[in-house]
PDB file of N, CA and C in Angstrom:
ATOM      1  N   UNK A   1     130.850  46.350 122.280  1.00  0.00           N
ATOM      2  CA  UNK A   1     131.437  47.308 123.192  1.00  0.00           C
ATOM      3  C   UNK A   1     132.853  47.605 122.697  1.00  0.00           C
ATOM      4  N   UNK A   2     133.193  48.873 122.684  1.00  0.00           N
ATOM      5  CA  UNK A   2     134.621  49.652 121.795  1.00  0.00           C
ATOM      6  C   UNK A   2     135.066  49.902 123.222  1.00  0.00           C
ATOM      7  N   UNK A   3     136.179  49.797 123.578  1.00  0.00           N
ATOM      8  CA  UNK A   3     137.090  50.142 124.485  1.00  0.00           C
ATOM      9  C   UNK A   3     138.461  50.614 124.601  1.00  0.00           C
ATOM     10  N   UNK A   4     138.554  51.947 124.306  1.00  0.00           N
ATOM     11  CA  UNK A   4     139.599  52.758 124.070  1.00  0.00           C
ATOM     12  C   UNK A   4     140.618  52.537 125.013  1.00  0.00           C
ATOM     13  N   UNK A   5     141.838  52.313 124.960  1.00  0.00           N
ATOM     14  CA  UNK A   5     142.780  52.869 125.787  1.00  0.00           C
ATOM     15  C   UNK A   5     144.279  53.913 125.593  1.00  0.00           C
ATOM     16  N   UNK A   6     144.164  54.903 126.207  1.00  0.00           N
ATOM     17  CA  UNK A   6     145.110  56.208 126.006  1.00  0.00           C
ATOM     18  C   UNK A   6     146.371  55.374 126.417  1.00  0.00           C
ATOM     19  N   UNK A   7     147.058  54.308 125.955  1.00  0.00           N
ATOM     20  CA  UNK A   7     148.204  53.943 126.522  1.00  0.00           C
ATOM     21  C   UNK A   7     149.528  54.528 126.641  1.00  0.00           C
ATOM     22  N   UNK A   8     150.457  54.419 127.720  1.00  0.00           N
ATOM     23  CA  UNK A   8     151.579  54.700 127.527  1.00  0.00           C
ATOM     24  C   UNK A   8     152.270  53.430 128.033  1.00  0.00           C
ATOM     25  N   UNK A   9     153.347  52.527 127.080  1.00  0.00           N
ATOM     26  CA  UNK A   9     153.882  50.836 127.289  1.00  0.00           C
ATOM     27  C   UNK A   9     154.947  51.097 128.095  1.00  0.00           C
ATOM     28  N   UNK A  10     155.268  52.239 128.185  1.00  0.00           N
ATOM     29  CA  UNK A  10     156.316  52.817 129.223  1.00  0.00           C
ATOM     30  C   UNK A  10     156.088  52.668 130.952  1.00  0.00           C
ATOM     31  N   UNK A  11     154.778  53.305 130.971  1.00  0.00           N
ATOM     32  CA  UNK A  11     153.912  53.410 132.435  1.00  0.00           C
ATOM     33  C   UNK A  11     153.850  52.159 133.067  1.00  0.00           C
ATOM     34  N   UNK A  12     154.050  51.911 134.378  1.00  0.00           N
ATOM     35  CA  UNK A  12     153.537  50.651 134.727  1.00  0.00           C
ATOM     36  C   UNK A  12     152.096  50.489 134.846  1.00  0.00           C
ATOM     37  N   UNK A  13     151.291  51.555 135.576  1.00  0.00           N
ATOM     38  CA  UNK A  13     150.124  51.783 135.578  1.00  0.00           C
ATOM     39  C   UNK A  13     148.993  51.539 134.276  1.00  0.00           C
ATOM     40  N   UNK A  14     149.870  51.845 133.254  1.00  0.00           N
ATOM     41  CA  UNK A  14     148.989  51.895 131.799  1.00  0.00           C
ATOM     42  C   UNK A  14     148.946  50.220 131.774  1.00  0.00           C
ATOM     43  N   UNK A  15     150.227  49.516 131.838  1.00  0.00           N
ATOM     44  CA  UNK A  15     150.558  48.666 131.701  1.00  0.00           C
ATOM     45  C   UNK A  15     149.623  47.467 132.376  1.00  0.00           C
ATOM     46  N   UNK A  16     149.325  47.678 133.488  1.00  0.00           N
ATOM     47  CA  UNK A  16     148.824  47.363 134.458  1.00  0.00           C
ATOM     48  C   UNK A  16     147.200  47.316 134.122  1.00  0.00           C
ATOM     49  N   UNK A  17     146.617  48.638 134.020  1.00  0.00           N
ATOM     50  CA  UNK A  17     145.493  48.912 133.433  1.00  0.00           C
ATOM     51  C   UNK A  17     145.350  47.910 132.045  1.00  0.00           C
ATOM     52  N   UNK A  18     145.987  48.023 130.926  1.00  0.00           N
ATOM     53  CA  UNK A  18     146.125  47.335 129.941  1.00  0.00           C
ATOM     54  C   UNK A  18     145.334  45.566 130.215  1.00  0.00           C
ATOM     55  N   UNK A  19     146.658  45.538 131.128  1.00  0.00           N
ATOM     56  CA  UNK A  19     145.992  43.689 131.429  1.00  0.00           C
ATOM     57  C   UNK A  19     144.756  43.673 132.075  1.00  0.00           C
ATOM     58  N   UNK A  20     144.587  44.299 133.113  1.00  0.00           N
ATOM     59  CA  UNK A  20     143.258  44.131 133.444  1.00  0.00           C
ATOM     60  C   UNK A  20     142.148  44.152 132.582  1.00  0.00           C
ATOM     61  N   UNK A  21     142.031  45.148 131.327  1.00  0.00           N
ATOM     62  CA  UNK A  21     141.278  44.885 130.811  1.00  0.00           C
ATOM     63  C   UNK A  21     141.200  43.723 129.802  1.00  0.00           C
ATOM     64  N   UNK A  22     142.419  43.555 129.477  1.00  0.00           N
ATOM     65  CA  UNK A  22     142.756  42.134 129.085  1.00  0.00           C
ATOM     66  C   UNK A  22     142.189  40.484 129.574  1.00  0.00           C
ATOM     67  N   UNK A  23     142.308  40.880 130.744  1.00  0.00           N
ATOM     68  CA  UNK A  23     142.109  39.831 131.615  1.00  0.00           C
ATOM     69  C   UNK A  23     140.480  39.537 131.524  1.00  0.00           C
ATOM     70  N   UNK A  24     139.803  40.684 131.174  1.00  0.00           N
ATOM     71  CA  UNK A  24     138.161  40.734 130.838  1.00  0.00           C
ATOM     72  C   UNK A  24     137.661  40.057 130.073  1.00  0.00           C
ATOM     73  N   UNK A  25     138.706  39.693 128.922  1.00  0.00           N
ATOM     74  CA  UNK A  25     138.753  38.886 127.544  1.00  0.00           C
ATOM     75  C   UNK A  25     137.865  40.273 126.842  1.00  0.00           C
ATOM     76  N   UNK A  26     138.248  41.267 126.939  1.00  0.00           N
ATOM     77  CA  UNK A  26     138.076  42.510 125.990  1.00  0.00           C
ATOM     78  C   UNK A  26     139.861  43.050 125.729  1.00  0.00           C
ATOM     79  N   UNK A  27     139.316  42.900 124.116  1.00  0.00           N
ATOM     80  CA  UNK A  27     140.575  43.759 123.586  1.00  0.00           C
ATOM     81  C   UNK A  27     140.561  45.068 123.020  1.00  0.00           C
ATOM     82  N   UNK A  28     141.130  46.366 123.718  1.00  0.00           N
ATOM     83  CA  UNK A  28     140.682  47.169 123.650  1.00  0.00           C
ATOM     84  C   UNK A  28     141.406  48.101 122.060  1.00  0.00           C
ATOM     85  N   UNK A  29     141.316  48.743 122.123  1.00  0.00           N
ATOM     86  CA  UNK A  29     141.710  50.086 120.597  1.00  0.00           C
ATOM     87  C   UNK A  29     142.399  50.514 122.032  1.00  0.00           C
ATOM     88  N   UNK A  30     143.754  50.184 121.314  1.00  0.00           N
ATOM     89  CA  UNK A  30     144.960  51.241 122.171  1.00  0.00           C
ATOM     90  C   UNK A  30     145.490  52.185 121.283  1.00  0.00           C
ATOM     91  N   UNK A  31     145.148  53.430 121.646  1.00  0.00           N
ATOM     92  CA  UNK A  31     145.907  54.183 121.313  1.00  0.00           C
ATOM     93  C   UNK A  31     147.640  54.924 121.949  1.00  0.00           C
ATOM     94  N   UNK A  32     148.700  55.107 121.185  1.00  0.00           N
ATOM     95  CA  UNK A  32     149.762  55.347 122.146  1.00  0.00           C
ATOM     96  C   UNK A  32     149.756  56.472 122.073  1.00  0.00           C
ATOM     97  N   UNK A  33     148.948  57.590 122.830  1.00  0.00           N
ATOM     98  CA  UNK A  33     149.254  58.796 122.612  1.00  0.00           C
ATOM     99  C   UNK A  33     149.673  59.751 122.588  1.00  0.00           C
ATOM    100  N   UNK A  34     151.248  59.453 122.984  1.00  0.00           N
ATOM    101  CA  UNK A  34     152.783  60.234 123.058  1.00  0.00           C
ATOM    102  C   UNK A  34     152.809  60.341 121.282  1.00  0.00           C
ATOM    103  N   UNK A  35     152.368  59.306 120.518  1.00  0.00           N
ATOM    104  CA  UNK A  35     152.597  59.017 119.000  1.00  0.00           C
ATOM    105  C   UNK A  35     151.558  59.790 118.359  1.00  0.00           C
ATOM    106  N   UNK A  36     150.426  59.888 119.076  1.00  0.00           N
ATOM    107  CA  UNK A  36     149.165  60.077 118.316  1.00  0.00           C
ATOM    108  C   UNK A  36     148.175  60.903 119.442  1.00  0.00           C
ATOM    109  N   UNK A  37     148.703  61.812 119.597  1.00  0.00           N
ATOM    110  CA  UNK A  37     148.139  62.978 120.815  1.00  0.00           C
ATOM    111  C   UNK A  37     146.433  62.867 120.457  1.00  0.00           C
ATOM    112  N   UNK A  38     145.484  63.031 121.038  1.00  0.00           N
ATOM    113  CA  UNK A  38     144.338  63.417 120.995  1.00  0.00           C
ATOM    114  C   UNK A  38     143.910  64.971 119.916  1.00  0.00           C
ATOM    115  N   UNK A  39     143.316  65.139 119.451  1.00  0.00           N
ATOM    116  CA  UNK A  39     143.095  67.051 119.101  1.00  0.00           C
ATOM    117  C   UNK A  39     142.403  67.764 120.154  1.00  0.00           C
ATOM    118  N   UNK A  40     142.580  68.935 120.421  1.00  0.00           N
ATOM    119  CA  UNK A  40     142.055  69.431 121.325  1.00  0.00           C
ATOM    120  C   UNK A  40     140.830  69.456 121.376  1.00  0.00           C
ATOM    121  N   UNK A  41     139.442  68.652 120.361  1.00  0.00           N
ATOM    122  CA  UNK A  41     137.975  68.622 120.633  1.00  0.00           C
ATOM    123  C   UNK A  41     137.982  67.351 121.113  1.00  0.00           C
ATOM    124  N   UNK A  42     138.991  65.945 120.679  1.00  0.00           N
ATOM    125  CA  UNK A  42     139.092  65.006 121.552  1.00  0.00           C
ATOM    126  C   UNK A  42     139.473  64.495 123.117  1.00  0.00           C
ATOM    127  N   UNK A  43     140.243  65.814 123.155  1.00  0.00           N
ATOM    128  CA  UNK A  43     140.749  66.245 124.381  1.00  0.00           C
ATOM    129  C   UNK A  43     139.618  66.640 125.246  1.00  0.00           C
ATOM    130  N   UNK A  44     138.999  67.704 124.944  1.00  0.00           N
ATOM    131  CA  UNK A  44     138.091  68.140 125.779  1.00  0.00           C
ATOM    132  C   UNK A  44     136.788  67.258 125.827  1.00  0.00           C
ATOM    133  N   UNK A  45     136.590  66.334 124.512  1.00  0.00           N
ATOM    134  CA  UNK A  45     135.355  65.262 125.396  1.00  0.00           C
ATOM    135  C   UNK A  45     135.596  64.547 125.927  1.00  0.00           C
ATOM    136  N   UNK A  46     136.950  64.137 125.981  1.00  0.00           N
ATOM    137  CA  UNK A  46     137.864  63.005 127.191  1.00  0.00           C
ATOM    138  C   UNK A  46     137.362  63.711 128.809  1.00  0.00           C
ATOM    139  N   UNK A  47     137.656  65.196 128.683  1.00  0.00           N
ATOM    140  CA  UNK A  47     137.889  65.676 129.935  1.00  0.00           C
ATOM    141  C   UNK A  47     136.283  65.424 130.483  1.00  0.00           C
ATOM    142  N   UNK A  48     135.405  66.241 129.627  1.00  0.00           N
ATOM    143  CA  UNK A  48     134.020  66.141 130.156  1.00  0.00           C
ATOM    144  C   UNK A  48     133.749  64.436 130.381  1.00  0.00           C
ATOM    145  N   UNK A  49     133.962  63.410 129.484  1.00  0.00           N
ATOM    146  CA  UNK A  49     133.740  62.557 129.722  1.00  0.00           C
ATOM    147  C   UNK A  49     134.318  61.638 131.680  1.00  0.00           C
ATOM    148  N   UNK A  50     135.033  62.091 131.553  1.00  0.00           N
ATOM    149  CA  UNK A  50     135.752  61.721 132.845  1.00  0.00           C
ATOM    150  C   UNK A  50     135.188  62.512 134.413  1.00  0.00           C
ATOM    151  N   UNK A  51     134.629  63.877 133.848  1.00  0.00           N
ATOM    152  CA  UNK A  51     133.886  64.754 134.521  1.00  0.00           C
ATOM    153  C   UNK A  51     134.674  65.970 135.521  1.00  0.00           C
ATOM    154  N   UNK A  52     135.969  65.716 134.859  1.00  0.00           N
ATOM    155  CA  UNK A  52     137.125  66.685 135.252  1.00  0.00           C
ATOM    156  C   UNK A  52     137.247  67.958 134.740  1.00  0.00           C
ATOM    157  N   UNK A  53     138.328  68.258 135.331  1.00  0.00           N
ATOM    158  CA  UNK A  53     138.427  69.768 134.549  1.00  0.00           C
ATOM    159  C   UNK A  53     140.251  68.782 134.092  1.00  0.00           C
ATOM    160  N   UNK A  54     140.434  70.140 132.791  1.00  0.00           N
ATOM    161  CA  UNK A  54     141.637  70.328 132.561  1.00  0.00           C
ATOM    162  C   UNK A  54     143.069  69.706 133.573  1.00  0.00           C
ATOM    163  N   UNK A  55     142.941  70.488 134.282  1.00  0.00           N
ATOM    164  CA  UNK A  55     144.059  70.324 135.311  1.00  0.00           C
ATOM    165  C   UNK A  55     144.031  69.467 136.296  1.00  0.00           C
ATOM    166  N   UNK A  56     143.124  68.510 136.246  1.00  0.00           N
ATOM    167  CA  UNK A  56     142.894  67.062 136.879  1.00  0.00           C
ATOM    168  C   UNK A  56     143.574  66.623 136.207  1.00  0.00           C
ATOM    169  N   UNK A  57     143.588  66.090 135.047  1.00  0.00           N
ATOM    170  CA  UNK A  57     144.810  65.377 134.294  1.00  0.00           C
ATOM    171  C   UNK A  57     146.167  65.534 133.929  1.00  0.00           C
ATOM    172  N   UNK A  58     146.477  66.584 134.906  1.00  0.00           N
ATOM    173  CA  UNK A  58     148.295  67.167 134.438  1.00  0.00           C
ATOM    174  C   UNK A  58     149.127  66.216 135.317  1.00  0.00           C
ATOM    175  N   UNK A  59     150.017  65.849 134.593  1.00  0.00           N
ATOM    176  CA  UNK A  59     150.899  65.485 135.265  1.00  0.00           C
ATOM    177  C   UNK A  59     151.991  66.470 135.672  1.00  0.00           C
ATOM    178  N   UNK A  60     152.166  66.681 137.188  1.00  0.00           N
ATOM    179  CA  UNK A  60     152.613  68.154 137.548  1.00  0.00           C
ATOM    180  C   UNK A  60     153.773  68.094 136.970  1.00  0.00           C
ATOM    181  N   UNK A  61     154.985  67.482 137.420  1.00  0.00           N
ATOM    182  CA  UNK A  61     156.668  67.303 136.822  1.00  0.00           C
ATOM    183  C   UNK A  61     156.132  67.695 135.701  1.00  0.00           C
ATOM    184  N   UNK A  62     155.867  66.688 134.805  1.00  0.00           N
ATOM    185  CA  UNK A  62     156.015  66.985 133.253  1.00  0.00           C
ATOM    186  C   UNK A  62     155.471  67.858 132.804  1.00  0.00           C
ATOM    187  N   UNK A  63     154.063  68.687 133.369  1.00  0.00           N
ATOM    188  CA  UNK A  63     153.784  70.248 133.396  1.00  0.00           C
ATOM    189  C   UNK A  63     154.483  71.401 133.385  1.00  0.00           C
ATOM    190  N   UNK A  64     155.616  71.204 134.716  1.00  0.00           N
ATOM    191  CA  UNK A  64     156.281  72.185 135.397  1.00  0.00           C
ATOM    192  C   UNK A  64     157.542  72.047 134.018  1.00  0.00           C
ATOM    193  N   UNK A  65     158.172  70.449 133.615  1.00  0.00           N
ATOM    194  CA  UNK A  65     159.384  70.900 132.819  1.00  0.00           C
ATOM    195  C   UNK A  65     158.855  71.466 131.206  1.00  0.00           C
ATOM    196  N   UNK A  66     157.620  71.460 130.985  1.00  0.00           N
ATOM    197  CA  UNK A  66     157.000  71.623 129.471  1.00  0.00           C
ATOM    198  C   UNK A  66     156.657  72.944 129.139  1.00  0.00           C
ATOM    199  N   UNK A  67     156.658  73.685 130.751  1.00  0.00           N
ATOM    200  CA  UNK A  67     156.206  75.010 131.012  1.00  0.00           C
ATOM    201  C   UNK A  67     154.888  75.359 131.003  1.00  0.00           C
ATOM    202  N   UNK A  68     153.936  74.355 131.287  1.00  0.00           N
ATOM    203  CA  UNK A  68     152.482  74.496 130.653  1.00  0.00           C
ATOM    204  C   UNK A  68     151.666  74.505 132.048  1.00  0.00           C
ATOM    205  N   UNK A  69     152.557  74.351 133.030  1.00  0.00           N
ATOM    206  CA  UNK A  69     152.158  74.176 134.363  1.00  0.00           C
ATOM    207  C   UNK A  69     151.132  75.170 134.875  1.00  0.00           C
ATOM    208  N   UNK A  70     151.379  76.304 134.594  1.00  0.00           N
ATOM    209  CA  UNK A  70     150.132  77.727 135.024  1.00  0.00           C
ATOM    210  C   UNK A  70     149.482  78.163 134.359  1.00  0.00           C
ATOM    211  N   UNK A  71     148.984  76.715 132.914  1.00  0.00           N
ATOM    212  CA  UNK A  71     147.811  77.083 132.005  1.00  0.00           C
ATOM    213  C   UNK A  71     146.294  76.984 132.392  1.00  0.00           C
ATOM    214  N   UNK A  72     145.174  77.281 132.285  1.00  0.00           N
ATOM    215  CA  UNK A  72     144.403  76.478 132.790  1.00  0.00           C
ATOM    216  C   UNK A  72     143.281  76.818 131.368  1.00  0.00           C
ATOM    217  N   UNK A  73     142.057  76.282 131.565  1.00  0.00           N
ATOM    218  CA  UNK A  73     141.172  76.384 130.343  1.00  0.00           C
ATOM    219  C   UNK A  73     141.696  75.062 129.144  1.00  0.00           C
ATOM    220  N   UNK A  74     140.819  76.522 128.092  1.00  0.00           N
ATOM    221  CA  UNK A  74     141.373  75.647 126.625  1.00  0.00           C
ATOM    222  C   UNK A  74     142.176  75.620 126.575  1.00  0.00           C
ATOM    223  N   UNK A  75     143.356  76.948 127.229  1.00  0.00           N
ATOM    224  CA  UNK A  75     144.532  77.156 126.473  1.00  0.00           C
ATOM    225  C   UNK A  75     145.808  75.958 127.325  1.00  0.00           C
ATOM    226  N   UNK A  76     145.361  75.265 128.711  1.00  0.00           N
ATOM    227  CA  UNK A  76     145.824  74.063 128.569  1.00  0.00           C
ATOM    228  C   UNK A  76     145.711  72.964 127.815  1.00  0.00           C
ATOM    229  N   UNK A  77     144.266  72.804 127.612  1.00  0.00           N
ATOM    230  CA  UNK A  77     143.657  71.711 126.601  1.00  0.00           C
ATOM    231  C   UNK A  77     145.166  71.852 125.307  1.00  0.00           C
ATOM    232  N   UNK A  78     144.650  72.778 124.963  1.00  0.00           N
ATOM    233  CA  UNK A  78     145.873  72.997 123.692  1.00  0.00           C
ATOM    234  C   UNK A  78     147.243  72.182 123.740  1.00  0.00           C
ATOM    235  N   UNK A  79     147.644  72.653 125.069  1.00  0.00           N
ATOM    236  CA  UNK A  79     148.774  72.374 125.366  1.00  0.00           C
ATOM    237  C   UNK A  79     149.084  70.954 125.763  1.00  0.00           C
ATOM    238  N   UNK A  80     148.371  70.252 126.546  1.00  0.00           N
ATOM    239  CA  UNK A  80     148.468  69.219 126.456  1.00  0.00           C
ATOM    240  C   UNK A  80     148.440  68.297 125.282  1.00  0.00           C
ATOM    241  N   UNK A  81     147.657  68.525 124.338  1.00  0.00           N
ATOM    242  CA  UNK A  81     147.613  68.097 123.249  1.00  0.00           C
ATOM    243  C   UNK A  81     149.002  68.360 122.153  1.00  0.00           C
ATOM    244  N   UNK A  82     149.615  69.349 122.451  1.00  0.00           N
ATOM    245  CA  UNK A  82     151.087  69.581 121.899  1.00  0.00           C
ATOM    246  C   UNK A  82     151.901  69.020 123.012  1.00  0.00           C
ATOM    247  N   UNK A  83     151.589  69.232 123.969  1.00  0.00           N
ATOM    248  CA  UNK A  83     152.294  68.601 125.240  1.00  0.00           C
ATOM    249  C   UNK A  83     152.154  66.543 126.016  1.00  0.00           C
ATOM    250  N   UNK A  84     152.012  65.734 125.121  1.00  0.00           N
ATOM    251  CA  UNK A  84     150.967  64.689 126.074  1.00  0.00           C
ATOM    252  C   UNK A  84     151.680  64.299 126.796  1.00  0.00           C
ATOM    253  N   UNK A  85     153.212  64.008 126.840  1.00  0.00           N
ATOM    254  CA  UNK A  85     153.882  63.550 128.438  1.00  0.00           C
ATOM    255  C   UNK A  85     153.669  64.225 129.429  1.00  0.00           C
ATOM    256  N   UNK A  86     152.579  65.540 129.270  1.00  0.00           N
ATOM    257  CA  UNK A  86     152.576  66.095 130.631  1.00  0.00           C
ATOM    258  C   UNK A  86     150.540  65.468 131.023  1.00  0.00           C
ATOM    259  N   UNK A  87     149.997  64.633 130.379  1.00  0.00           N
ATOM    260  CA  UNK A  87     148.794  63.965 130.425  1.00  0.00           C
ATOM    261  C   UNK A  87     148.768  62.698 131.052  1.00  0.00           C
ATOM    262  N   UNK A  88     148.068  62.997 132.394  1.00  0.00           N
ATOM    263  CA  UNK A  88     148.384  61.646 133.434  1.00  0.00           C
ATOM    264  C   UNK A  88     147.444  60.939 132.564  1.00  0.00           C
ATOM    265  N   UNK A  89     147.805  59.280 132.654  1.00  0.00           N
ATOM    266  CA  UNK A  89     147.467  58.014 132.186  1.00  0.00           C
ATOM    267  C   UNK A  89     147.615  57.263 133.120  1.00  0.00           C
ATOM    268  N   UNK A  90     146.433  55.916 132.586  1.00  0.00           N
ATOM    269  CA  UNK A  90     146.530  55.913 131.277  1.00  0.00           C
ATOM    270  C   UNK A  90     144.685  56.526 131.716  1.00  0.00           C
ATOM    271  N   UNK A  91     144.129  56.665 130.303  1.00  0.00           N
ATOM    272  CA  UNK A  91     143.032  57.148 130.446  1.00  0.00           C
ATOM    273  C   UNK A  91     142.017  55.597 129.444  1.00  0.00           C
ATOM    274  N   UNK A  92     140.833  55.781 129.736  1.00  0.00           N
ATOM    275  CA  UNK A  92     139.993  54.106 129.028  1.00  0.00           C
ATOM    276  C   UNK A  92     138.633  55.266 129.134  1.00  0.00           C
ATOM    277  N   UNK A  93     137.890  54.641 127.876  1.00  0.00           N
ATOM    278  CA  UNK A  93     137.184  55.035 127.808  1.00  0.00           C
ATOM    279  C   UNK A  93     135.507  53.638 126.954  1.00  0.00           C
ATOM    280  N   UNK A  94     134.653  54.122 127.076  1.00  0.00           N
ATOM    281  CA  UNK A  94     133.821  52.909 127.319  1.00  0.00           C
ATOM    282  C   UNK A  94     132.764  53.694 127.113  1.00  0.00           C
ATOM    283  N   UNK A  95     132.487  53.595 125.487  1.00  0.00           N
ATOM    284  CA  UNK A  95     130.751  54.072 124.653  1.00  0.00           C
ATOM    285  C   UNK A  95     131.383  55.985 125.507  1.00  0.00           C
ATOM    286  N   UNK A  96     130.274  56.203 126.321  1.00  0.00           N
ATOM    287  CA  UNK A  96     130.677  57.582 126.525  1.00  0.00           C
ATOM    288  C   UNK A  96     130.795  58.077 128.423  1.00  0.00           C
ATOM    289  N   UNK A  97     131.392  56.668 128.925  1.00  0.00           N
ATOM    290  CA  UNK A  97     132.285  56.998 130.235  1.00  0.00           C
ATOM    291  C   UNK A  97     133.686  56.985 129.673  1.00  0.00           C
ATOM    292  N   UNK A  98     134.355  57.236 130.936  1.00  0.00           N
ATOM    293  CA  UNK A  98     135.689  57.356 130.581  1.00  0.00           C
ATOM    294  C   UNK A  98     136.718  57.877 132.330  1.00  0.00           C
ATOM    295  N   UNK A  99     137.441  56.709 132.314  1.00  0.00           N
ATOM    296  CA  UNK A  99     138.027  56.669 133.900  1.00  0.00           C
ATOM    297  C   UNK A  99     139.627  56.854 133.509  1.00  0.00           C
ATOM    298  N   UNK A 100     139.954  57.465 134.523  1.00  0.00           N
ATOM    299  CA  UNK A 100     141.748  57.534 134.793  1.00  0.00           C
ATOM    300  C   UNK A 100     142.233  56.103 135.203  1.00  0.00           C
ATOM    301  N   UNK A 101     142.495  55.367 134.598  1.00  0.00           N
ATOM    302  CA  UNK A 101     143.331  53.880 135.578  1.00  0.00           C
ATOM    303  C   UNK A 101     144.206  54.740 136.367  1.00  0.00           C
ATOM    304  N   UNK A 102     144.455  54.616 137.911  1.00  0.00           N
ATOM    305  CA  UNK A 102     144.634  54.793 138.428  1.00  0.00           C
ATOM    306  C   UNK A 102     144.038  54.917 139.617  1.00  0.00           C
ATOM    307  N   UNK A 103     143.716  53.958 140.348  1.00  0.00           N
ATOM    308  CA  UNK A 103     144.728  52.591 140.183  1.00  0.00           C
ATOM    309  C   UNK A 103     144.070  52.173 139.011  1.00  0.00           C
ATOM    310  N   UNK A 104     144.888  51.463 138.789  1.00  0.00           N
ATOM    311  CA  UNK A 104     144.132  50.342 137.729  1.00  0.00           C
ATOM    312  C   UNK A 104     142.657  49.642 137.758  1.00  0.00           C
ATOM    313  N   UNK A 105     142.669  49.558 138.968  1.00  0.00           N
ATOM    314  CA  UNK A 105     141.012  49.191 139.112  1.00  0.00           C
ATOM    315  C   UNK A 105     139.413  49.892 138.572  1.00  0.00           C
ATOM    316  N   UNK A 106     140.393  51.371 138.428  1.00  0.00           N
ATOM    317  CA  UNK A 106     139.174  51.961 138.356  1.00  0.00           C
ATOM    318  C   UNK A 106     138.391  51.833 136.971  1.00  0.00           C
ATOM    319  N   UNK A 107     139.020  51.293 135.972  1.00  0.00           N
ATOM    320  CA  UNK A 107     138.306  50.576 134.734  1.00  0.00           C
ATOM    321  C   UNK A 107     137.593  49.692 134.490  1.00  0.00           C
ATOM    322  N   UNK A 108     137.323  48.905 136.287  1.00  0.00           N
ATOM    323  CA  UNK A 108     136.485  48.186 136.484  1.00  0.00           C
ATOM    324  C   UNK A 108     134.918  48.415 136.544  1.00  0.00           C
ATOM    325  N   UNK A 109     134.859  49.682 136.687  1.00  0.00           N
ATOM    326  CA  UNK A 109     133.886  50.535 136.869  1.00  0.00           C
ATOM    327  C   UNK A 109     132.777  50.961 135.529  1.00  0.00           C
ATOM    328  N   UNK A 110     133.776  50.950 134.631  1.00  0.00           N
ATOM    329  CA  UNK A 110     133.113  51.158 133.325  1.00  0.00           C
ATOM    330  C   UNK A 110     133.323  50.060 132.164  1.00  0.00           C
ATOM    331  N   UNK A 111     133.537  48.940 132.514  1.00  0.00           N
ATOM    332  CA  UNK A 111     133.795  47.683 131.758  1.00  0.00           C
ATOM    333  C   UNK A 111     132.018  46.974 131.805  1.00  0.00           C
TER     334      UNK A 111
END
């Protein structure tokens, strides 16, 4: 079992998420993806995977200061992907689910 995590070491939440899965005695493939953004076809199987749209995952502030706030579609996808501090986290993903920690628990779900 491969267990991705979209981390940010900044977030408490990611942070949080992080150990829990830790605590599973699974060590997951963290990715930090402020460093290493997704591409926008990784982006969009994140989104389907999660079963969201686009704009489920914005983080509004960091939307509104990035200017990307009244994108919607691909042409957010895009943007987030040039944009990822405006990409709520952390995101985990598991074979081909994939949950928002937030809370943190919810990675319990697909572990």
């Amino acid at each position: 079992m491969m267990v991705r995590i979209y981390h940010n070491p900044r977030c408490s939440k990611s942070r949080q998420t992080l150990a829990l899965i830790e605590e599973k005695g699974i060590t997951p493939d963290v990715i930090l993806y402020l460093d290493t953004p997704p591409s926008p076809q990784e982006m969009s199987e994140l989104i389907e995977m999660l079963g969201m749209q686009p704009e489920d995952i914005l983080r509004k502030k960091e939307a509104k200061e990035e200017g990307i706030a009244d994108l919607r579609g691909q042409e957010l996808i895009e943007a987030l992907c040039a944009h990822p501090r405006a990409l709520e986290r952390p995101i985990v993903v598991n074979g081909h689910k994939a949950v928002l920690g937030r809370p943190p628990e919810n990675v319990l779900d697909i572990l």
